[in-house]
N, C-alpha and C. Protein backbone atom coordinates (compact mmCIF):
# COMPACT_ATOMS: atom_id res chain seq x y z
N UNK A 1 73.87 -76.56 -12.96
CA UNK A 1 73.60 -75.47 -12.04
C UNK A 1 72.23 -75.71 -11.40
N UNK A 2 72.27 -75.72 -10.34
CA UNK A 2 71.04 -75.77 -9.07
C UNK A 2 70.28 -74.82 -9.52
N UNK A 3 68.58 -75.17 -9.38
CA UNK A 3 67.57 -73.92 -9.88
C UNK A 3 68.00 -72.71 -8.54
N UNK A 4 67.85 -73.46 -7.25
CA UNK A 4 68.64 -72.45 -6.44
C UNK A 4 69.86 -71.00 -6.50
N UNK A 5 70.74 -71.90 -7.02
CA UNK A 5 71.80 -71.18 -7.43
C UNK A 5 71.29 -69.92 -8.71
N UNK A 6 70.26 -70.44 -9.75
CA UNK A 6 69.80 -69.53 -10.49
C UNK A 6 69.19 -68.35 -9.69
N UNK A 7 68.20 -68.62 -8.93
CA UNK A 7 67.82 -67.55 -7.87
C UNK A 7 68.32 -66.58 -7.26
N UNK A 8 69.54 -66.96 -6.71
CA UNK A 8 70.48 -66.08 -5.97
C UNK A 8 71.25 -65.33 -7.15
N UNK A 9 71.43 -65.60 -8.41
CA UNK A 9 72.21 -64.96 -8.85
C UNK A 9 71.23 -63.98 -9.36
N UNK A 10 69.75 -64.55 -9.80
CA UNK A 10 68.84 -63.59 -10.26
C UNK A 10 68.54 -62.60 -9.24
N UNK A 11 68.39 -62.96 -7.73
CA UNK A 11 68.01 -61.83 -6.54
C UNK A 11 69.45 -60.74 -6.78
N UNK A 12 70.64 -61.50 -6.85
CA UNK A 12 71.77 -60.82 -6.30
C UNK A 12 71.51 -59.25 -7.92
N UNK A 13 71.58 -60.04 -8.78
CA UNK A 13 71.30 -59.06 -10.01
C UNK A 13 69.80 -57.55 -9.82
N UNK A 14 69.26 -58.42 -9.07
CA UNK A 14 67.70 -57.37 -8.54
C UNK A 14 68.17 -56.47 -7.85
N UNK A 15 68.87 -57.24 -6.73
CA UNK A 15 69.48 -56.23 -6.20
C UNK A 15 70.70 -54.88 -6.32
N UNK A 16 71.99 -55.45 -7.19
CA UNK A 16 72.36 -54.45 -7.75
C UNK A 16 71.80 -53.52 -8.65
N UNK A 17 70.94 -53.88 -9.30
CA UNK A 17 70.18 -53.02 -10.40
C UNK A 17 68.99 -52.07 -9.38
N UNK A 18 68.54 -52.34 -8.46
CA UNK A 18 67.78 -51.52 -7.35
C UNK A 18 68.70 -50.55 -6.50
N UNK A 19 69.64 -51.12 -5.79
CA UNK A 19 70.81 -50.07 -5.75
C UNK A 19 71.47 -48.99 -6.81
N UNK A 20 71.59 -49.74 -7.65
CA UNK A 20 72.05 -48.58 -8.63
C UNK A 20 70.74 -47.52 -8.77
N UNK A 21 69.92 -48.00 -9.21
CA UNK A 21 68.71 -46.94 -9.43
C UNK A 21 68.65 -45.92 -8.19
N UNK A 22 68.29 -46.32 -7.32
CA UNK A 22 68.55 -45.14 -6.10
C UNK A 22 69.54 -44.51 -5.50
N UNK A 23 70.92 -45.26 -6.28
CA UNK A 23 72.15 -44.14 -6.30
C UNK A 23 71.98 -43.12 -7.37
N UNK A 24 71.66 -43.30 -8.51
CA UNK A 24 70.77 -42.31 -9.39
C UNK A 24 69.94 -41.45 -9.17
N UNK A 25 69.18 -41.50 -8.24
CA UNK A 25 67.60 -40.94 -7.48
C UNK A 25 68.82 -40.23 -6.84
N UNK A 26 69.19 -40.72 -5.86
CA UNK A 26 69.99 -39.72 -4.90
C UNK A 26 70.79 -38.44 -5.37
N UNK A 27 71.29 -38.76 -6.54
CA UNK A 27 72.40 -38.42 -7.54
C UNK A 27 71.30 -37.15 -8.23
N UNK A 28 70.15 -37.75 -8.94
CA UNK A 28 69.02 -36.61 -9.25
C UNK A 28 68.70 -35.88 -8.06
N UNK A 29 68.80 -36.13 -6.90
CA UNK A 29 68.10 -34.95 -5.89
C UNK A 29 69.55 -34.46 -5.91
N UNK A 30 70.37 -34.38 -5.93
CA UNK A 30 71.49 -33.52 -5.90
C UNK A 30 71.48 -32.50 -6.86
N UNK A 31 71.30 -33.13 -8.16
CA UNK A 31 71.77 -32.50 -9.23
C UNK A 31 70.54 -31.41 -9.40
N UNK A 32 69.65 -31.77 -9.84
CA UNK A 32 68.20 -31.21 -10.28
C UNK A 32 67.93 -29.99 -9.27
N UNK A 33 67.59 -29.09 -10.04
CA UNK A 33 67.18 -27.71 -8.94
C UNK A 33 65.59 -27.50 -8.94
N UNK A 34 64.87 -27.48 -9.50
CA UNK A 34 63.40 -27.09 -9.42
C UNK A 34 62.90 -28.34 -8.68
N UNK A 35 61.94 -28.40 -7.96
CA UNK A 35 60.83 -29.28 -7.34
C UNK A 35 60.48 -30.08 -8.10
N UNK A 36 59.97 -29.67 -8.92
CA UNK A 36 59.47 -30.86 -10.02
C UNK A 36 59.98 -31.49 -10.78
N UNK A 37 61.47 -31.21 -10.94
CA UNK A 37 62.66 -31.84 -11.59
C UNK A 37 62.94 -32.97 -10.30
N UNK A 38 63.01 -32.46 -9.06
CA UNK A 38 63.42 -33.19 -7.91
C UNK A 38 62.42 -34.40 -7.43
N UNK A 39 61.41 -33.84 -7.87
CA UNK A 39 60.00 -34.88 -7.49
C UNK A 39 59.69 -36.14 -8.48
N UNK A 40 60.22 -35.77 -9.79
CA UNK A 40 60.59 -36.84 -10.45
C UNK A 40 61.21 -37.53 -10.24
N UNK A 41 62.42 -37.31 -10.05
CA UNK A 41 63.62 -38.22 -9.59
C UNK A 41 63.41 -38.78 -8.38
N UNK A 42 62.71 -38.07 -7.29
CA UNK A 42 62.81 -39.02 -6.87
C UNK A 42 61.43 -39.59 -6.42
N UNK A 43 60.50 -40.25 -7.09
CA UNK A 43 59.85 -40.68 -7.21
C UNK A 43 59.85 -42.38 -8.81
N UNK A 44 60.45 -42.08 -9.55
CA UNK A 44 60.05 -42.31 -10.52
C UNK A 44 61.75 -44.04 -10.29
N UNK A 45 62.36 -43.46 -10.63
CA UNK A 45 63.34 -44.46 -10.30
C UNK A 45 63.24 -44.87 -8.51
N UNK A 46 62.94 -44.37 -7.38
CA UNK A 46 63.17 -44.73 -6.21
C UNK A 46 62.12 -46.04 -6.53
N UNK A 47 60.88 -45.53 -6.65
CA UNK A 47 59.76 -47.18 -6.82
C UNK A 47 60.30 -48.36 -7.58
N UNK A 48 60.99 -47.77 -8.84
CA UNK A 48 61.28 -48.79 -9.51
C UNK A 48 62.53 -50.22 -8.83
N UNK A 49 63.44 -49.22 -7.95
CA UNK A 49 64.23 -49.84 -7.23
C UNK A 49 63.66 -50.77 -5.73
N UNK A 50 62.76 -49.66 -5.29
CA UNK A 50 62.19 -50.61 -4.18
C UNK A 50 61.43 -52.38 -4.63
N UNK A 51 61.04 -51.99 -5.68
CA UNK A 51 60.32 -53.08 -6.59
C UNK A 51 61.54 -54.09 -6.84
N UNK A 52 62.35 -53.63 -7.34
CA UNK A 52 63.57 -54.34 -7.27
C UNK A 52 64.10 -55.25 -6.16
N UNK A 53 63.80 -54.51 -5.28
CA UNK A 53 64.87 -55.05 -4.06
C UNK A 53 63.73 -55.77 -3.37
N UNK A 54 62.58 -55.76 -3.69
CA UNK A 54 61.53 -56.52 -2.87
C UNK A 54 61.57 -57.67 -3.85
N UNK A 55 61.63 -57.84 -5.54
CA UNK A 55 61.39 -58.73 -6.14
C UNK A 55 63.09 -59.80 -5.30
N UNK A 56 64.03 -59.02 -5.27
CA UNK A 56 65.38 -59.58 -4.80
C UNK A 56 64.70 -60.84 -3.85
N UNK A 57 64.28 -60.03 -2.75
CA UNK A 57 63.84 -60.69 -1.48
C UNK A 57 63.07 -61.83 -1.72
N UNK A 58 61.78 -61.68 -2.51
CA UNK A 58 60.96 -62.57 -3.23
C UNK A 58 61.92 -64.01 -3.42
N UNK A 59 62.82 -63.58 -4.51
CA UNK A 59 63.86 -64.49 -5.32
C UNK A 59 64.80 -65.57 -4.32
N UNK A 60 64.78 -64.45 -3.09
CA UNK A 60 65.89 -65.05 -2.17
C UNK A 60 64.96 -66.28 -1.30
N UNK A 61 63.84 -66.07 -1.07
CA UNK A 61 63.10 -67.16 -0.41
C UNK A 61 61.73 -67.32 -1.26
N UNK A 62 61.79 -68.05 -2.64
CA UNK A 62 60.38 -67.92 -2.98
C UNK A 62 59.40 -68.97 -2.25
N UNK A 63 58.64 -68.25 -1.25
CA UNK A 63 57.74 -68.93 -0.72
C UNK A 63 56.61 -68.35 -0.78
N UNK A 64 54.97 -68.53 -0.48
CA UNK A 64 53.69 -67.70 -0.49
C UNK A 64 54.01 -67.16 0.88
N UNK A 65 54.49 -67.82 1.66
CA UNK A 65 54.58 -66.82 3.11
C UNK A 65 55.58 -65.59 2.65
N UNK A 66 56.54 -65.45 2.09
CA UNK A 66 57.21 -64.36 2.22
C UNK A 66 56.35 -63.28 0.70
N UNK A 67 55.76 -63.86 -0.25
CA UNK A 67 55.27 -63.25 -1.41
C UNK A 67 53.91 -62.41 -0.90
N UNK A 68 53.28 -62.53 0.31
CA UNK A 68 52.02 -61.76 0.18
C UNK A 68 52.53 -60.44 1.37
N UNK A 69 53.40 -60.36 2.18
CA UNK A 69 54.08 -58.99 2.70
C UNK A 69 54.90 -58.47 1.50
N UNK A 70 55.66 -59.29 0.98
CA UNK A 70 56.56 -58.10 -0.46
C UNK A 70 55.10 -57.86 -1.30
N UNK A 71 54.15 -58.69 -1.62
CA UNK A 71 53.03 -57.94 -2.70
C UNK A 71 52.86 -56.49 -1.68
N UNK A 72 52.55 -56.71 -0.68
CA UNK A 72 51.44 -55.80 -0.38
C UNK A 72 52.40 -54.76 0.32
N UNK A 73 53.54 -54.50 0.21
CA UNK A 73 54.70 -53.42 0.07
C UNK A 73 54.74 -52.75 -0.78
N UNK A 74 54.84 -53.75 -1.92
CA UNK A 74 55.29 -53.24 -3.47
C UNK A 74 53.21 -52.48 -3.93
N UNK A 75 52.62 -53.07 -3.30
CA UNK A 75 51.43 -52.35 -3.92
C UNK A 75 51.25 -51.16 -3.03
N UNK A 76 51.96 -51.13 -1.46
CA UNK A 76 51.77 -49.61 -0.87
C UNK A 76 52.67 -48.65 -1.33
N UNK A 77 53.30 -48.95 -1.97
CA UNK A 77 54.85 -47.84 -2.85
C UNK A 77 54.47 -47.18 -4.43
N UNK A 78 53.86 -48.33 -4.53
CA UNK A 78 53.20 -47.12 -6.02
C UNK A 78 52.16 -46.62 -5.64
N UNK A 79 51.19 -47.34 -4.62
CA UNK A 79 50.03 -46.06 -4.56
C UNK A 79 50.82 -44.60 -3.64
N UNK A 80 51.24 -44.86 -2.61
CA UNK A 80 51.98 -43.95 -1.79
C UNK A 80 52.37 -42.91 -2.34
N UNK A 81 53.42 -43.13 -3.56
CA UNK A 81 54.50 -42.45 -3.92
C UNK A 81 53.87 -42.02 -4.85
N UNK A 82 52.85 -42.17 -5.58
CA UNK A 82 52.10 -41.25 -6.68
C UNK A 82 51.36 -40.34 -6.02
N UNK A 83 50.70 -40.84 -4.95
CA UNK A 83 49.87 -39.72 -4.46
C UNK A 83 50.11 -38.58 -3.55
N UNK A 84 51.83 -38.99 -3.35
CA UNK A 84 52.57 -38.10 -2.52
C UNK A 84 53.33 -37.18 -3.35
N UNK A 85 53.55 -37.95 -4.65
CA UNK A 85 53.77 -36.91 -5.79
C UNK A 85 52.90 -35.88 -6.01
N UNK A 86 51.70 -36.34 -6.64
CA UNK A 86 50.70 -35.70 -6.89
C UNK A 86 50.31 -34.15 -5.61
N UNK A 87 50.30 -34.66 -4.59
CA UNK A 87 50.16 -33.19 -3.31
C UNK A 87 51.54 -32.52 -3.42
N UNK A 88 52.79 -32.97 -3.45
CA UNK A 88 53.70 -32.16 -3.55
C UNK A 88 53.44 -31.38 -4.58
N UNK A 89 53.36 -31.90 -5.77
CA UNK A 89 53.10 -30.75 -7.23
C UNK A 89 52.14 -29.73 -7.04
N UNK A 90 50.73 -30.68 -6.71
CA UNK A 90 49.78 -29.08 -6.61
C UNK A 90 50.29 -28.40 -5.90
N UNK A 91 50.74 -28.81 -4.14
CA UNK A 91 50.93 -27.35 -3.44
C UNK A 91 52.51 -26.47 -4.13
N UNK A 92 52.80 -26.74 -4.70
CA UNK A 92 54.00 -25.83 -5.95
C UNK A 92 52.88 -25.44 -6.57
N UNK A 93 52.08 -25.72 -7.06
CA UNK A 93 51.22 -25.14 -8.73
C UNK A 93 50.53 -24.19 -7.49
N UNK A 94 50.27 -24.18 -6.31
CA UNK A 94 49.21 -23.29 -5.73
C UNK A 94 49.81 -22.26 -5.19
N UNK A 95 50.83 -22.64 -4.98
CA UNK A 95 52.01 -21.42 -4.19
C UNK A 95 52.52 -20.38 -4.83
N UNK A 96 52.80 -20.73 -6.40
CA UNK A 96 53.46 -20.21 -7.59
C UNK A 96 52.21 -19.06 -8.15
N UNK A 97 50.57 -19.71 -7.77
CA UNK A 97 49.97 -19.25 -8.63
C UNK A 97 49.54 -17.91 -8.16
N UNK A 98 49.25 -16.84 -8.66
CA UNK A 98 48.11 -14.98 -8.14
C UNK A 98 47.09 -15.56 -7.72
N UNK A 99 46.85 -14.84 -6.51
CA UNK A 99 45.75 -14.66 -5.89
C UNK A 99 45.05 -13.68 -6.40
């Protein structure tokens, strides 16, 4: 077996396992009723999948030209998505709270 051929089957695997996760995420914003049940979900598995599907991409052409746009994706998605977590929650904790 071609190291090639290992690649593609490893991207093709990244990739179903990243799909699945955000059919899950999707599946949690359906299901889940409170905000913060919803903000988990979809936060917490959506990154993990994007990570996924960028490592896919990685796999599918490993070159340094294609590895420093997927790094610097995969490093704007966890800062992003935490700190977009983080403002969604407080303004719930501030809305909820007596004046």
């Amino acid at each position: 077996m071609n190291v090639l051929d290992v690649l593609d089957v490893a991207a093709a695997g990244c990739l179903l396992a990243g799909a699945g996760l955000a059919l899950s995420a999707g599946v949690g914003l359906i299901r889940f009723r409170t905000l913060l049940d919803r903000m988990h979900v979809a936060t917490k598995p959506q990154v993990l999948s994007v990570l996924l599907v960028l490592l896919a991409m990685w796999l599918h052409r490993p070159t340094w030209a294609t590895a420093g746009p997927l790094l610097i994706a995969g490093v704007a998605q966890i800062i992003t998505v935490s700190v977009a977590a983080y403002v969604v929650a407080r303004a719930d904790y501030r809305r909820d709270e007596p004046e």
